[in-house]
Protein backbone atom coordinates (compact mmCIF):
# COMPACT_ATOMS: atom_id res chain seq x y z
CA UNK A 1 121.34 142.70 72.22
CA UNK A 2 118.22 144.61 72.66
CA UNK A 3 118.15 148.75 71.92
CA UNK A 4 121.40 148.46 73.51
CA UNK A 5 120.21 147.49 76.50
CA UNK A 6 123.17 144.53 77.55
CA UNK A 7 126.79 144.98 77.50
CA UNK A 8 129.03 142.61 77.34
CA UNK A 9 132.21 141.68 78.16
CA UNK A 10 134.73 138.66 78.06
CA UNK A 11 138.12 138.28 80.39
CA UNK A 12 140.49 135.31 79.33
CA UNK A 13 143.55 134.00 79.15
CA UNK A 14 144.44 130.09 78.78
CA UNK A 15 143.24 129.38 82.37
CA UNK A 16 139.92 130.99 82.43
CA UNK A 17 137.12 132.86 80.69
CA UNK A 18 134.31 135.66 81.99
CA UNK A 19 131.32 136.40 80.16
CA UNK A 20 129.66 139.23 81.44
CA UNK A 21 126.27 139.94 80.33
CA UNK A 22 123.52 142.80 81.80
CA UNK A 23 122.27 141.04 84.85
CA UNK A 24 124.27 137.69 84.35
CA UNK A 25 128.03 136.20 84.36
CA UNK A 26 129.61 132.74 83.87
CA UNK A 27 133.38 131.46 84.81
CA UNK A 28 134.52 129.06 82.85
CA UNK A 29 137.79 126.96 83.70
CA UNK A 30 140.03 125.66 81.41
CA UNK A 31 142.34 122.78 81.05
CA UNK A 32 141.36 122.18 85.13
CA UNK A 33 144.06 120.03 87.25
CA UNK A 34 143.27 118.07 90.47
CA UNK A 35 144.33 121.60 92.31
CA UNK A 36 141.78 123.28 91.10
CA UNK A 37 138.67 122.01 93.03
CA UNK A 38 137.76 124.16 95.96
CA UNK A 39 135.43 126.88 96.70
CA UNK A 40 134.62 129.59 94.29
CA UNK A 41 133.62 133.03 95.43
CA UNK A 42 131.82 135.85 93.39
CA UNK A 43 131.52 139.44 94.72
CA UNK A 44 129.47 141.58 92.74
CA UNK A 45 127.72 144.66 92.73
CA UNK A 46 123.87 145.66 91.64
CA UNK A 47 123.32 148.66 89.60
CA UNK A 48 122.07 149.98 92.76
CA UNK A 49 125.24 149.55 94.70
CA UNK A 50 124.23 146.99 96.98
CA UNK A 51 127.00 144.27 97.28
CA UNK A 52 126.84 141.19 96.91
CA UNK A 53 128.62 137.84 96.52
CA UNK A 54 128.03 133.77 96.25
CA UNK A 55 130.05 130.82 96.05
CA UNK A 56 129.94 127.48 94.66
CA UNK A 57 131.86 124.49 95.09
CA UNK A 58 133.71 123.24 91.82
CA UNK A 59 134.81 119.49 92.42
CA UNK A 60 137.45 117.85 90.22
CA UNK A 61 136.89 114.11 89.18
């Protein structure tokens, strides 16, 4: 980390893990079952308050 610049932070439990970083975040999915495919989505929201989400498609093989 930079002069302090990025923060980050980590969510988990035995299902799942978020990384946050300044500017960037990841999901990871553990220990995945067929059930789990399906469409992801992400709402976030900029420094400057403007919303925002995505979505991606996680398929189980």
């Amino acid at each position: 980390m930079k002069g302090g610049q990025n923060k980050s932070r980590i969510v988990s439990n035995g299902r799942y893990e978020i990384t946050s970083v300044t500017g960037s975040s990841q999901l990871t999915i553990k220990n995945m079952i067929d059930s789990d495919h399906g469409y992801y989505v992400c709402n976030a929201t900029a420094n400057v308050n403007q919303p925002s989400s995505d979505r991606g498609f996680l398929g189980v093989q």
